[in-house]
C-alpha atoms as a PDB file:
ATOM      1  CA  UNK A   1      67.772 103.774 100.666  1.00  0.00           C
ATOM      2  CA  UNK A   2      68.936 100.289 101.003  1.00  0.00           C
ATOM      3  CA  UNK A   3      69.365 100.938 104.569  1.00  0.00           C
ATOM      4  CA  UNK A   4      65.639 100.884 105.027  1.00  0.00           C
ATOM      5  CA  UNK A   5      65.700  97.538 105.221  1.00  0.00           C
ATOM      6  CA  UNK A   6      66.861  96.216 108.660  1.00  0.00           C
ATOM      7  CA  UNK A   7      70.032  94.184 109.087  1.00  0.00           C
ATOM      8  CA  UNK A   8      71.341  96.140 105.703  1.00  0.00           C
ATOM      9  CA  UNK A   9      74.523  97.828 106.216  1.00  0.00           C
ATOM     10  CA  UNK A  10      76.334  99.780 102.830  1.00  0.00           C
ATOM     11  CA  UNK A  11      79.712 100.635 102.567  1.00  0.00           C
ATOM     12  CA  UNK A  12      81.549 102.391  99.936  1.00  0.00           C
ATOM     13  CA  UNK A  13      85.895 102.328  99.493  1.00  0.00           C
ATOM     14  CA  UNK A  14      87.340 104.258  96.212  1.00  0.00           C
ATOM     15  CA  UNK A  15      90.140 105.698  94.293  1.00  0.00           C
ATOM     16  CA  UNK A  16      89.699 109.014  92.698  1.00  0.00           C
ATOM     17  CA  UNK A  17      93.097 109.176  91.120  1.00  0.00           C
ATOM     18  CA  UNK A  18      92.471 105.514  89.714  1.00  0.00           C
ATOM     19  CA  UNK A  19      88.420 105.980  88.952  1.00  0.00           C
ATOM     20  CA  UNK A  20      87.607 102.863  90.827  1.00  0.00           C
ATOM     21  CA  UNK A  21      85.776 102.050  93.896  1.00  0.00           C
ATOM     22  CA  UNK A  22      83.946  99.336  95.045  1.00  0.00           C
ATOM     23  CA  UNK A  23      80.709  98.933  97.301  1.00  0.00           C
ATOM     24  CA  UNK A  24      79.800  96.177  99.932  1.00  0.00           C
ATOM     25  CA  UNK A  25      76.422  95.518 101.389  1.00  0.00           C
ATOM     26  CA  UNK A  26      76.750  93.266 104.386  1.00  0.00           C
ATOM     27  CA  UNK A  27      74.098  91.359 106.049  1.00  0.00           C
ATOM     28  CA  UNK A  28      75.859  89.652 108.856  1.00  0.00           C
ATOM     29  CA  UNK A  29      72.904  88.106 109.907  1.00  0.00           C
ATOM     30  CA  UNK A  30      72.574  86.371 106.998  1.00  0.00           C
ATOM     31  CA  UNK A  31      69.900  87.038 104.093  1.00  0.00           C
ATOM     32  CA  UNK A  32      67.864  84.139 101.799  1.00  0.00           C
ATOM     33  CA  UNK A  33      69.454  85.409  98.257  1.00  0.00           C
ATOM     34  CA  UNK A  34      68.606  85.430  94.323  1.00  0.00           C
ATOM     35  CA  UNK A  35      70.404  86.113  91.607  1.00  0.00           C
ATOM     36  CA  UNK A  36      69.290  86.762  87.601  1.00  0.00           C
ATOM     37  CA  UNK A  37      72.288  87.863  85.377  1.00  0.00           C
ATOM     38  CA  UNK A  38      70.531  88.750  82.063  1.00  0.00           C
ATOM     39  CA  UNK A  39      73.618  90.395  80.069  1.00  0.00           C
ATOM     40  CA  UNK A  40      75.347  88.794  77.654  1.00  0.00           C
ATOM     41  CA  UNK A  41      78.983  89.658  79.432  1.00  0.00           C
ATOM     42  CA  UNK A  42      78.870  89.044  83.561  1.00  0.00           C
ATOM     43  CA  UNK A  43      81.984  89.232  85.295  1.00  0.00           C
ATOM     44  CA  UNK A  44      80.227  87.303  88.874  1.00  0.00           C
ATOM     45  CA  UNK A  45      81.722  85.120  91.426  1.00  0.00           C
ATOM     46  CA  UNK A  46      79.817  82.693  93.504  1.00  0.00           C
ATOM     47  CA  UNK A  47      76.325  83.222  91.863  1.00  0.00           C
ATOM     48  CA  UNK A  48      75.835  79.247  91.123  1.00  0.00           C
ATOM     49  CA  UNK A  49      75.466  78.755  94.737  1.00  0.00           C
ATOM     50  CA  UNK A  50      72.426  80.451  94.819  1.00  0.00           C
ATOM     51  CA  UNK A  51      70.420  78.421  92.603  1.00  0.00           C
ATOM     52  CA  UNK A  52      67.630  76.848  95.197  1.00  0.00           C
ATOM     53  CA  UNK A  53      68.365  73.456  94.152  1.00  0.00           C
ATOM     54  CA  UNK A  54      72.132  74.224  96.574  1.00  0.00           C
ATOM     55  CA  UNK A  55      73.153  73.580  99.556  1.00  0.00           C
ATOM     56  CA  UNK A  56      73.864  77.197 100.652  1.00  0.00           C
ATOM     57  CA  UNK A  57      70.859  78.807 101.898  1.00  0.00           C
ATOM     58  CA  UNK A  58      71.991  82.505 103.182  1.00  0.00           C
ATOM     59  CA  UNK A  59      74.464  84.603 102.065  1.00  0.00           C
ATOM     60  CA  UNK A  60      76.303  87.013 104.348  1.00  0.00           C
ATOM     61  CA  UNK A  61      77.121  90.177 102.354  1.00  0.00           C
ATOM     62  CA  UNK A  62      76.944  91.006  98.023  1.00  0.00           C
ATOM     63  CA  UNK A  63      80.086  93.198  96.850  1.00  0.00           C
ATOM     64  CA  UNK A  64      79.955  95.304  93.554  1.00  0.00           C
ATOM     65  CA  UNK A  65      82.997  96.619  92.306  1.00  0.00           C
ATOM     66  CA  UNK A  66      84.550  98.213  89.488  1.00  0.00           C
ATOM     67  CA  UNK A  67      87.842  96.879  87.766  1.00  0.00           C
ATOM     68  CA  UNK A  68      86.134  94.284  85.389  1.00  0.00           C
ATOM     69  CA  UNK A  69      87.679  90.512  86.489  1.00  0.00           C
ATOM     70  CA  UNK A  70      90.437  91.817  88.375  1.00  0.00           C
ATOM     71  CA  UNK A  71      87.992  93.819  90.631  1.00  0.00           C
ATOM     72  CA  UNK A  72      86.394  90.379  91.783  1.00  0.00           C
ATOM     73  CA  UNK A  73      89.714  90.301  94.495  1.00  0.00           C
ATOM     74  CA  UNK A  74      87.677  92.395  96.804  1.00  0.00           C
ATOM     75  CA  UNK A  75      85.325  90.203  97.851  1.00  0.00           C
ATOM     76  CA  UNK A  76      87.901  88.543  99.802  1.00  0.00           C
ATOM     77  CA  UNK A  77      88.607  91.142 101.781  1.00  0.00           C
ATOM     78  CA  UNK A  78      85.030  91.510 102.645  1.00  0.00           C
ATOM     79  CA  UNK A  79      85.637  87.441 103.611  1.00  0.00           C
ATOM     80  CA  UNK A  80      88.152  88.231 105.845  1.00  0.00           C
ATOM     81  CA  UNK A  81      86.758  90.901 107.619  1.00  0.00           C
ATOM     82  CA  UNK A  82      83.428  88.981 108.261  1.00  0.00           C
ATOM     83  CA  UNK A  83      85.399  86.018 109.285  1.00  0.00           C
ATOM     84  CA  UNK A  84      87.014  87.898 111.704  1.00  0.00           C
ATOM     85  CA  UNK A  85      83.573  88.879 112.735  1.00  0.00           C
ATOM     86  CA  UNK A  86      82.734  85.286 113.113  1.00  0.00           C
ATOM     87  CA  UNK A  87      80.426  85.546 110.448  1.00  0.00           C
ATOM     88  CA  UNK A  88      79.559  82.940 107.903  1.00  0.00           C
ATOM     89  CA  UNK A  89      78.449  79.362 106.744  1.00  0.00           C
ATOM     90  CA  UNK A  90      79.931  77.142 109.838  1.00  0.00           C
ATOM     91  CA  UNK A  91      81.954  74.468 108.374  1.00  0.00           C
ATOM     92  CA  UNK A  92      83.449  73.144 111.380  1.00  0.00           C
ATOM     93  CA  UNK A  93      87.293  74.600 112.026  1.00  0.00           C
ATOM     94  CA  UNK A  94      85.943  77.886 111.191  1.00  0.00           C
ATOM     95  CA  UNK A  95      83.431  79.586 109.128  1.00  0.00           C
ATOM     96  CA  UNK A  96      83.199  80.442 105.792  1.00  0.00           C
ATOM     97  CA  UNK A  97      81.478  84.021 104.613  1.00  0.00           C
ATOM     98  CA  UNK A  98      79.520  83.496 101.663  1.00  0.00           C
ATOM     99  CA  UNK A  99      79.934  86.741  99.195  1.00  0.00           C
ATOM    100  CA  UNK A 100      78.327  86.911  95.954  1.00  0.00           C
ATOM    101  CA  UNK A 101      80.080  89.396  93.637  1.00  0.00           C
ATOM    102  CA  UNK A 102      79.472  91.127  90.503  1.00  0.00           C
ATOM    103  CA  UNK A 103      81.851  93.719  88.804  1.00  0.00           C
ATOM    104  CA  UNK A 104      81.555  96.712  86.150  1.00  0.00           C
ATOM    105  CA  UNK A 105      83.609  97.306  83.648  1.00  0.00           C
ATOM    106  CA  UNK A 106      85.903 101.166  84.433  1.00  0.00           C
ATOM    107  CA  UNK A 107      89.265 100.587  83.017  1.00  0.00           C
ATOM    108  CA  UNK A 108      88.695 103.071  80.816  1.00  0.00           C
ATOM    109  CA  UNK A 109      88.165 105.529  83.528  1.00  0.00           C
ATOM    110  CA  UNK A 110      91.510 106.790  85.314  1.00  0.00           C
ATOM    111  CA  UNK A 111      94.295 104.662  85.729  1.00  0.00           C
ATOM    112  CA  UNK A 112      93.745 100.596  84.698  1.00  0.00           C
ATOM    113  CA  UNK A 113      96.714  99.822  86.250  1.00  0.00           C
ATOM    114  CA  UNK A 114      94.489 100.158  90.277  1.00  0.00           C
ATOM    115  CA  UNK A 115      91.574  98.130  90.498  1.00  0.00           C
ATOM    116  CA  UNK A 116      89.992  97.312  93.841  1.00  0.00           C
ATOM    117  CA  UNK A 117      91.662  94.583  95.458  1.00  0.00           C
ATOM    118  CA  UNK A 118      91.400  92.810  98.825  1.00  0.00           C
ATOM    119  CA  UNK A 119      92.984  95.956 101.077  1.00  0.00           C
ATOM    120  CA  UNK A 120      89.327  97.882  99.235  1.00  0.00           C
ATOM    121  CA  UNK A 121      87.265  95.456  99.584  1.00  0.00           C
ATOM    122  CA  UNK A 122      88.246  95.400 103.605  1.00  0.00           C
ATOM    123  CA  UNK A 123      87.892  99.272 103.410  1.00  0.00           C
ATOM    124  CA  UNK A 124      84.280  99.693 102.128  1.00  0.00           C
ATOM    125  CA  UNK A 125      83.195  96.728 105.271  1.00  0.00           C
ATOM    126  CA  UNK A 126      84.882  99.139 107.759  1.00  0.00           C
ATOM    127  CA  UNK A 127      83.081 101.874 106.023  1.00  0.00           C
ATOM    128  CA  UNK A 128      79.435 100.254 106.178  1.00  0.00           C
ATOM    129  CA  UNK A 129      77.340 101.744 108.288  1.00  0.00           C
ATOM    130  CA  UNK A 130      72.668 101.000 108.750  1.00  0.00           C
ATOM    131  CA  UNK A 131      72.056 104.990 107.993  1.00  0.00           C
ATOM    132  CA  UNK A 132      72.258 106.926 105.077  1.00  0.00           C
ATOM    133  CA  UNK A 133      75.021 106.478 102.801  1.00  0.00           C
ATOM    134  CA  UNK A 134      76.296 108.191  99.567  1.00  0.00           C
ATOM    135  CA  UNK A 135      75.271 108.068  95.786  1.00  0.00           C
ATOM    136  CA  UNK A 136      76.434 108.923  92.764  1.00  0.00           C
ATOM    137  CA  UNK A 137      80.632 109.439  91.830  1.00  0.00           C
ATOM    138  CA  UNK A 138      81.037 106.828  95.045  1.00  0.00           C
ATOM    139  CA  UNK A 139      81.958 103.114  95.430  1.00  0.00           C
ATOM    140  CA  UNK A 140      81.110 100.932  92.707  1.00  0.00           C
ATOM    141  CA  UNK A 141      79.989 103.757  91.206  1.00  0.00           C
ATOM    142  CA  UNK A 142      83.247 105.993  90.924  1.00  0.00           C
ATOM    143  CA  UNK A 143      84.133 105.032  87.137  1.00  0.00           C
ATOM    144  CA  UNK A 144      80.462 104.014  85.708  1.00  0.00           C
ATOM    145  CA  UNK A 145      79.493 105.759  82.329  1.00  0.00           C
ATOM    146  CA  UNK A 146      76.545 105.519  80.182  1.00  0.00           C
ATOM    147  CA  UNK A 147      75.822 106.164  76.599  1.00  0.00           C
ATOM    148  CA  UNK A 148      78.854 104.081  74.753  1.00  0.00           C
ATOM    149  CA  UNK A 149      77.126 103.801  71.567  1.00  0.00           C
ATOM    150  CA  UNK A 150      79.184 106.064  70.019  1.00  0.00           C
ATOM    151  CA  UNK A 151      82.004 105.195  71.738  1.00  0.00           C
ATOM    152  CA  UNK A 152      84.154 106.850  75.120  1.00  0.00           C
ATOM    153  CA  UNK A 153      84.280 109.722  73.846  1.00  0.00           C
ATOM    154  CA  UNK A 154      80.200 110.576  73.202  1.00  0.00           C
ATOM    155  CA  UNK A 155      79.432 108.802  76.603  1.00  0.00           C
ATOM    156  CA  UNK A 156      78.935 110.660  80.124  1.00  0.00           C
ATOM    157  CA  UNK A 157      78.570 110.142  83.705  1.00  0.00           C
ATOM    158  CA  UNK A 158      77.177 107.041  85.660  1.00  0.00           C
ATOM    159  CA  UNK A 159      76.743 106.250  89.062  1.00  0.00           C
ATOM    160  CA  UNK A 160      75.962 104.548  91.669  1.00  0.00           C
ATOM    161  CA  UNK A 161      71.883 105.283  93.107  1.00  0.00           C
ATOM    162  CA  UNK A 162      69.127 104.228  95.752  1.00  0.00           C
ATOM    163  CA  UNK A 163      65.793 104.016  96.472  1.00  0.00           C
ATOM    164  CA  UNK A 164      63.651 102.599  98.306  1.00  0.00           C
ATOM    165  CA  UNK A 165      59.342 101.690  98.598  1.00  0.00           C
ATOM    166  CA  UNK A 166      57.172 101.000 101.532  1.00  0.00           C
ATOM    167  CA  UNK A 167      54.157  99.540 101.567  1.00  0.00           C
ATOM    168  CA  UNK A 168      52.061  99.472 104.877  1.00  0.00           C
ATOM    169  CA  UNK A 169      54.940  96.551 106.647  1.00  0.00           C
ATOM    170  CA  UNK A 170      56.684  95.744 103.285  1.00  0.00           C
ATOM    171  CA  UNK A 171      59.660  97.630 102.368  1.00  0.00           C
ATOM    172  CA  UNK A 172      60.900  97.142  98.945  1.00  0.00           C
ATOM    173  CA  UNK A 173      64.472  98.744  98.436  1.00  0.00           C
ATOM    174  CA  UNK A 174      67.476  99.082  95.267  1.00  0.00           C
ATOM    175  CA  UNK A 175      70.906  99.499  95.100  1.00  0.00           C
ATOM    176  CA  UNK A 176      72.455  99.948  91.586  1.00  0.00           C
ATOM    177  CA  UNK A 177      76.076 100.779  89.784  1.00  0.00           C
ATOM    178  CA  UNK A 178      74.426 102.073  86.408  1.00  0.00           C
ATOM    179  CA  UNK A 179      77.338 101.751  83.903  1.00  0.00           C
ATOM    180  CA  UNK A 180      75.493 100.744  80.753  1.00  0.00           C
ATOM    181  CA  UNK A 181      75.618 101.238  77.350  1.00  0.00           C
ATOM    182  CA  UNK A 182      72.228 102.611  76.485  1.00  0.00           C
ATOM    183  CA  UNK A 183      70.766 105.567  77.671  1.00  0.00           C
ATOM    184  CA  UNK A 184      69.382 106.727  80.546  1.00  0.00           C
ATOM    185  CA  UNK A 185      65.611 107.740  81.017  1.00  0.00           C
ATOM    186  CA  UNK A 186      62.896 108.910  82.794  1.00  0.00           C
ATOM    187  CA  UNK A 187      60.322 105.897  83.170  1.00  0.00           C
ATOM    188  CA  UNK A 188      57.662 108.661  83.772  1.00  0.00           C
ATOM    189  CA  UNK A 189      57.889 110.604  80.773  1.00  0.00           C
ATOM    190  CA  UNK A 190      60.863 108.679  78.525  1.00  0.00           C
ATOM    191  CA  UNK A 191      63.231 111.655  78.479  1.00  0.00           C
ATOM    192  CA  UNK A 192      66.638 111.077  78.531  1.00  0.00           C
ATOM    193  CA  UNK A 193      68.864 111.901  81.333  1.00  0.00           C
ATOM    194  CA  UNK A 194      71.827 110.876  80.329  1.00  0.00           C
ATOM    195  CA  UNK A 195      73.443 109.195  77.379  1.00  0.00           C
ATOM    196  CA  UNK A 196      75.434 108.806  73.536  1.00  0.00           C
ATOM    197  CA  UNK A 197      75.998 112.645  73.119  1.00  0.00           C
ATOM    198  CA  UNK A 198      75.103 114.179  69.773  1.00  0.00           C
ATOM    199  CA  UNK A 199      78.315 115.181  67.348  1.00  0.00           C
ATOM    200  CA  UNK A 200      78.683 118.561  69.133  1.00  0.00           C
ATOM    201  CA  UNK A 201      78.135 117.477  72.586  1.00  0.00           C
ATOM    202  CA  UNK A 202      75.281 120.115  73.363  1.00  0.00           C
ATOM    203  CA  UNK A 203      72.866 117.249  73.797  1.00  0.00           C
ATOM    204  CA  UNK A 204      71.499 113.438  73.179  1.00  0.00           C
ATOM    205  CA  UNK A 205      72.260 111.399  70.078  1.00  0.00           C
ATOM    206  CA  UNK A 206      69.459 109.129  70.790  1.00  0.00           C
ATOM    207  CA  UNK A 207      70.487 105.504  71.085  1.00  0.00           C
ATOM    208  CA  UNK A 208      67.336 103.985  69.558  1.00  0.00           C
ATOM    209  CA  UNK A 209      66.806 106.221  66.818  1.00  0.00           C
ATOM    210  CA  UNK A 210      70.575 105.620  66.225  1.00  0.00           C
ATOM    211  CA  UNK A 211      69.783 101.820  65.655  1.00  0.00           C
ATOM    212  CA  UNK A 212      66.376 102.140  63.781  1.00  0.00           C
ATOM    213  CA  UNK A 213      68.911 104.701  61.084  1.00  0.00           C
ATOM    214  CA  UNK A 214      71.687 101.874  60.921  1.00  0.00           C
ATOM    215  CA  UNK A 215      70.950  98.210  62.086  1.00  0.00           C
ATOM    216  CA  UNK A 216      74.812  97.733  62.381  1.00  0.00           C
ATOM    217  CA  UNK A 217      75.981  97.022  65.766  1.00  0.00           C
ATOM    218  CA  UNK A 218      78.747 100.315  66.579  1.00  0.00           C
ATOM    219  CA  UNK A 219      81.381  99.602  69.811  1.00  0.00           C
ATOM    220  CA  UNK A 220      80.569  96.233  70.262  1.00  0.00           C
ATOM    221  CA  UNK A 221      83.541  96.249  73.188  1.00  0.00           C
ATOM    222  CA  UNK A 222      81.990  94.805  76.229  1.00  0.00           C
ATOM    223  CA  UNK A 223      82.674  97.533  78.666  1.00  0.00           C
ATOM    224  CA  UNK A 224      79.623  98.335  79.780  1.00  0.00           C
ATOM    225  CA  UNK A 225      77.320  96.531  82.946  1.00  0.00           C
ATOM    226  CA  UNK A 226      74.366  97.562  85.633  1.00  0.00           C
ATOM    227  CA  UNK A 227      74.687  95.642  88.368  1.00  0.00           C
ATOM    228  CA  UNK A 228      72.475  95.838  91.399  1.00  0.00           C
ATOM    229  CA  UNK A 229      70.875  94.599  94.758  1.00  0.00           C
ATOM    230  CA  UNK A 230      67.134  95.045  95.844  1.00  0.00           C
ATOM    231  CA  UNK A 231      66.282  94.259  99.589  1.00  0.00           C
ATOM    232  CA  UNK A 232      63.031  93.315 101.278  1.00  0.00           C
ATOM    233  CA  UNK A 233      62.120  92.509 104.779  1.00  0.00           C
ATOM    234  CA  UNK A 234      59.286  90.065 103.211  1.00  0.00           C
ATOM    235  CA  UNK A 235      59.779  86.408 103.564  1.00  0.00           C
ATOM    236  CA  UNK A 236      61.151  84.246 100.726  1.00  0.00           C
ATOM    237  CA  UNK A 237      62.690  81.417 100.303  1.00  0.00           C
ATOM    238  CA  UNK A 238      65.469  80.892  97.486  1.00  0.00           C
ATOM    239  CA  UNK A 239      63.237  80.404  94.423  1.00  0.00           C
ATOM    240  CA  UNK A 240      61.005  83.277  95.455  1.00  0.00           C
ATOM    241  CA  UNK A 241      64.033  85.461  95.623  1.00  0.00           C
ATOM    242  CA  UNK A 242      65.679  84.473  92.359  1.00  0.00           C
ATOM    243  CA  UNK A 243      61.889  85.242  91.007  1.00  0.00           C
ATOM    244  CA  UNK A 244      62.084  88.843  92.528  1.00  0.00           C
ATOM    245  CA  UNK A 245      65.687  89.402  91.193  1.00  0.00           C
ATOM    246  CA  UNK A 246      64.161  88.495  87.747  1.00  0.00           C
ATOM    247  CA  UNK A 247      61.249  90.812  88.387  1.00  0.00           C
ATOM    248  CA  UNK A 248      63.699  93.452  89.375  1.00  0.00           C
ATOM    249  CA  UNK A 249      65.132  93.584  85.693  1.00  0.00           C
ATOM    250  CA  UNK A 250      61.760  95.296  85.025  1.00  0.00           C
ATOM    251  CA  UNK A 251      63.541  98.284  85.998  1.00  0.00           C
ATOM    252  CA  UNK A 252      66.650  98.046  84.302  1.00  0.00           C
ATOM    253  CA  UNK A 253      64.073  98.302  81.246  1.00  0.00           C
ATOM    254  CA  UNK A 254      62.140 100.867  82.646  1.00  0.00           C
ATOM    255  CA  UNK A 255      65.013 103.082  82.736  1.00  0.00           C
ATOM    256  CA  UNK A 256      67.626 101.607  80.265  1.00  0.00           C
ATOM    257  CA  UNK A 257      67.151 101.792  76.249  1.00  0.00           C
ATOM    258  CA  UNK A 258      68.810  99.262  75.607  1.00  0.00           C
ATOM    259  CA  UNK A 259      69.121  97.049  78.095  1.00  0.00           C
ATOM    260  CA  UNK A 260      70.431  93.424  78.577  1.00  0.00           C
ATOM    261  CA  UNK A 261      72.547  93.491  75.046  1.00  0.00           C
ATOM    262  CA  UNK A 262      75.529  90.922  74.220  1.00  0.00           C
ATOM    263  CA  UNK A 263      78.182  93.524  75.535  1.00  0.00           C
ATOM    264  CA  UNK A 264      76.124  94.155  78.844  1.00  0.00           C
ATOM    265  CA  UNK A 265      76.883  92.149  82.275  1.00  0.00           C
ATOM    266  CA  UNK A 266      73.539  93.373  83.928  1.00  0.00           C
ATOM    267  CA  UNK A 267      72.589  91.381  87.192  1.00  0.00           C
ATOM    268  CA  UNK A 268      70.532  91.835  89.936  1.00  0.00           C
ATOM    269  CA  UNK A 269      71.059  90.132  93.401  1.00  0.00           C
ATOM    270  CA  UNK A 270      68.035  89.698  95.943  1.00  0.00           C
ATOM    271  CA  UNK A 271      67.836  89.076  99.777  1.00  0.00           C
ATOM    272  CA  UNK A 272      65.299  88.607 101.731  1.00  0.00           C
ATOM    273  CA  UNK A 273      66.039  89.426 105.514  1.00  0.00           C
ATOM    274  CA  UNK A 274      62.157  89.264 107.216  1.00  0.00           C
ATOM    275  CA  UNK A 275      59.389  87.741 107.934  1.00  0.00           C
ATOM    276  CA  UNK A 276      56.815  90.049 106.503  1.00  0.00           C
ATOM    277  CA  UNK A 277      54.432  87.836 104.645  1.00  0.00           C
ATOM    278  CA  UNK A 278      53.804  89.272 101.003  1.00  0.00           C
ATOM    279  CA  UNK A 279      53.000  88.202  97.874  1.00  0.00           C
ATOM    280  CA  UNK A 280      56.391  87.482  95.711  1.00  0.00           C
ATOM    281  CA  UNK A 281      54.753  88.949  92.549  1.00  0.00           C
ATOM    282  CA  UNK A 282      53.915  91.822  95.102  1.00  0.00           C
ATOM    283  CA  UNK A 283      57.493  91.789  96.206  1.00  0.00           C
ATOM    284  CA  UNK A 284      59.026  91.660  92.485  1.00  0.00           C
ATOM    285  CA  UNK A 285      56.631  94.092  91.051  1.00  0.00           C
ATOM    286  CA  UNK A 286      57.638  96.766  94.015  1.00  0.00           C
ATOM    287  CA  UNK A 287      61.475  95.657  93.213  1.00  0.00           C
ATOM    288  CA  UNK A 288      61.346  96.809  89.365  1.00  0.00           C
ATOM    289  CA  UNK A 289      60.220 100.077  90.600  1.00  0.00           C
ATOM    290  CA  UNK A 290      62.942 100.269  93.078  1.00  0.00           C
ATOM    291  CA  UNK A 291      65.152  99.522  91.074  1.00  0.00           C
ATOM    292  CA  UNK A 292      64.255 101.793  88.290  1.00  0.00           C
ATOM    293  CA  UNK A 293      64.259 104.651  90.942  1.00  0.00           C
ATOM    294  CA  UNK A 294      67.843 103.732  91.921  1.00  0.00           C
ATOM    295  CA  UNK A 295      68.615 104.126  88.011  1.00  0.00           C
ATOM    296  CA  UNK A 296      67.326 107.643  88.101  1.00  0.00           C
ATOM    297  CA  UNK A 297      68.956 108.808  91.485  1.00  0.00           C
ATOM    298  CA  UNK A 298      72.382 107.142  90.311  1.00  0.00           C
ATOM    299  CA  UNK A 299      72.131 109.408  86.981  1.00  0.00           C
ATOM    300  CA  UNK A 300      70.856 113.152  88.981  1.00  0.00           C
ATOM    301  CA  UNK A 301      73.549 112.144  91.816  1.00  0.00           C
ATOM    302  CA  UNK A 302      76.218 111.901  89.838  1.00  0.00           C
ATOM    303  CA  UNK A 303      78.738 114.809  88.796  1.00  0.00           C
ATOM    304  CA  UNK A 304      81.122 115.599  85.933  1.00  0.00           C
ATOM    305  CA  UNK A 305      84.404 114.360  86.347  1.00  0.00           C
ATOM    306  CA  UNK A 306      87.284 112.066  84.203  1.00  0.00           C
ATOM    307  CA  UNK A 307      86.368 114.601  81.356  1.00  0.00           C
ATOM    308  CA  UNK A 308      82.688 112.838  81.217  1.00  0.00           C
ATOM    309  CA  UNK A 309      79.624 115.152  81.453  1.00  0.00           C
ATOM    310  CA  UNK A 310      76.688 114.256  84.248  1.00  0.00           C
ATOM    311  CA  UNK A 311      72.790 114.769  84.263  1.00  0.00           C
ATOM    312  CA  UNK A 312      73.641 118.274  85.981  1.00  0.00           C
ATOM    313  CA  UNK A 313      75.756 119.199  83.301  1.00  0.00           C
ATOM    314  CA  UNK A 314      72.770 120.178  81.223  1.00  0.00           C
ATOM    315  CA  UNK A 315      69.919 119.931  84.319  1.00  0.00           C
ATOM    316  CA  UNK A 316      70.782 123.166  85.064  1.00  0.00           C
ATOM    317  CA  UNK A 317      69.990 124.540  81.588  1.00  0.00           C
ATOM    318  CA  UNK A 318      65.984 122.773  81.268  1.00  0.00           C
END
């Protein structure tokens, strides 16, 4: 879990009736950060700042969040409640929590009309906890689906996952909200787990075989996005952990087919909160694997609901 990694804490805050959620992971201690966003339609907030060449040098929690743009109101809830803390970059009079955010789109997914909002975003902080924490139809994750190629209607269940790698002292750990338009698979054996459903919805229409049969582009909306967090106790500084979030798309890719397209917002955040000395090819090499791990534990945790099929839908039938 993400938790492995000391001075990680997780929280989740959702809305079942809605199909909304959103998912904070605070490090009040502070953390070096990355970003990459690789998709061609991000909905981020203060992801500029982490460029090395800025002032900013630690960031104090990352919040993920469902609710497309309007879901980015969260995060400052998550302010408040570490400022109230007396957490954050000290600016004098008081000081200012730095919160990176990224969002999926789920409007399709219960009621548009609720999106998580500061009063959520203050929720999933009281919520966070260092232990174990949940996956799947949770947080961020509550309204993800995958396999839009086809459209709503062929797509099914996604989720939000973990996983985590250790390495003698390293420790090499993802958090992901898989919500993407391409299918799901197993980076082991390139099965698909979940995904575009076939005509009769009995099983997978194949996303890639779908595009090799007809090269033109079917729901192009952009509602679609994997957005995630890997975690290391290794040392970095800025640059190294912008390399490692870039690394970390490795296992969007792994487990994603496609991944990274026009209508996709996929980004990864990184933080570094040790001083384990490692190798930051090492380090991002570890994080693809991580993260393509998460991928596959957000798809088996999650369960049919909001009329979409899950993994377990037809796991129980192989």
């Amino acid at each position: 879990m993400l938790t492995d990694v000391k001075g990680i804490l997780v929280g989740h805050a959702q809305n079942y009736e809605a199909g909304t959620g959103c998912t904070v992971v605070l490090c009040k201690g502070g953390a070096v950060a990355g970003v990459d966003v690789r998709g061609g339609a991000p909905g981020t907030r203060e992801t500029d700042l982490l460029a090395p060449e800025n002032l900013v040098q630690k960031v104090h929690a990352i919040y993920l969040s469902g609710g497309s743009a309007f879901g980015l109101d969260g995060a400052s809830g998550v302010m408040r409640f570490l400022e109230e803390n007396n957490v954050g970059f000290d600016v004098g009079v008081t000081k200012v929590p730095i919160v990176p955010a990224a969002v999926i789109f789920d409007l399709n997914v219960g009621d548009f009309r609720i999106r998580p909002d500061f009063k959520m975003g203050y929720e999933a902080c009281l919520n966070a906890s260092d232990g174990v924490f949940a996956t799947g139809n949770v947080g961020a994750g509550t309204g993800a689906t995958v396999g839009k190629y086809l459209g709503d209607q062929h797509s099914m269940k996604g989720g939000l996952g973990t996983h985590s790698i250790k390495v003698g002292d390293l420790i090499v750990a993802g958090l992901v909200v898989v919500n993407c338009r391409g299918d799901v698979v197993d980076p082991a054996t390139g099965e698909i787990l979940a995904g575009a459903l076939n005509e009769t919805k009995t099983g997978f229409a194949n996303t890639m075989e779908l595009i090799k049969r007809d090269l033109a582009s079917k729901n192009a909306f952009p509602g679609n996005t994997t957005i995630g967090v890997v975690a290391t106790n290794a040392s970095l500084t800025k640059a190294q952990a912008k390399k490692v979030a870039s690394m970390a798309h490795n296992g969007y890719a792994m487990a994603i087919r496609p991944v990274h397209t026009l209508v996709d917002g996929d980004t990864v955040f990184c933080l570094s909160l040790g001083k384990v000395s490692a190798d930051v090819s090492i380090v991002g090499a570890l994080a693809a694997e991580a993260m393509a791990g998460s991928i596959v534990n957000a798809i088996k945790s999650a369960a049919p609901i909001y009329g979409r099929p899950a993994y377990k839908s037809f796991a129980a039938g192989k």
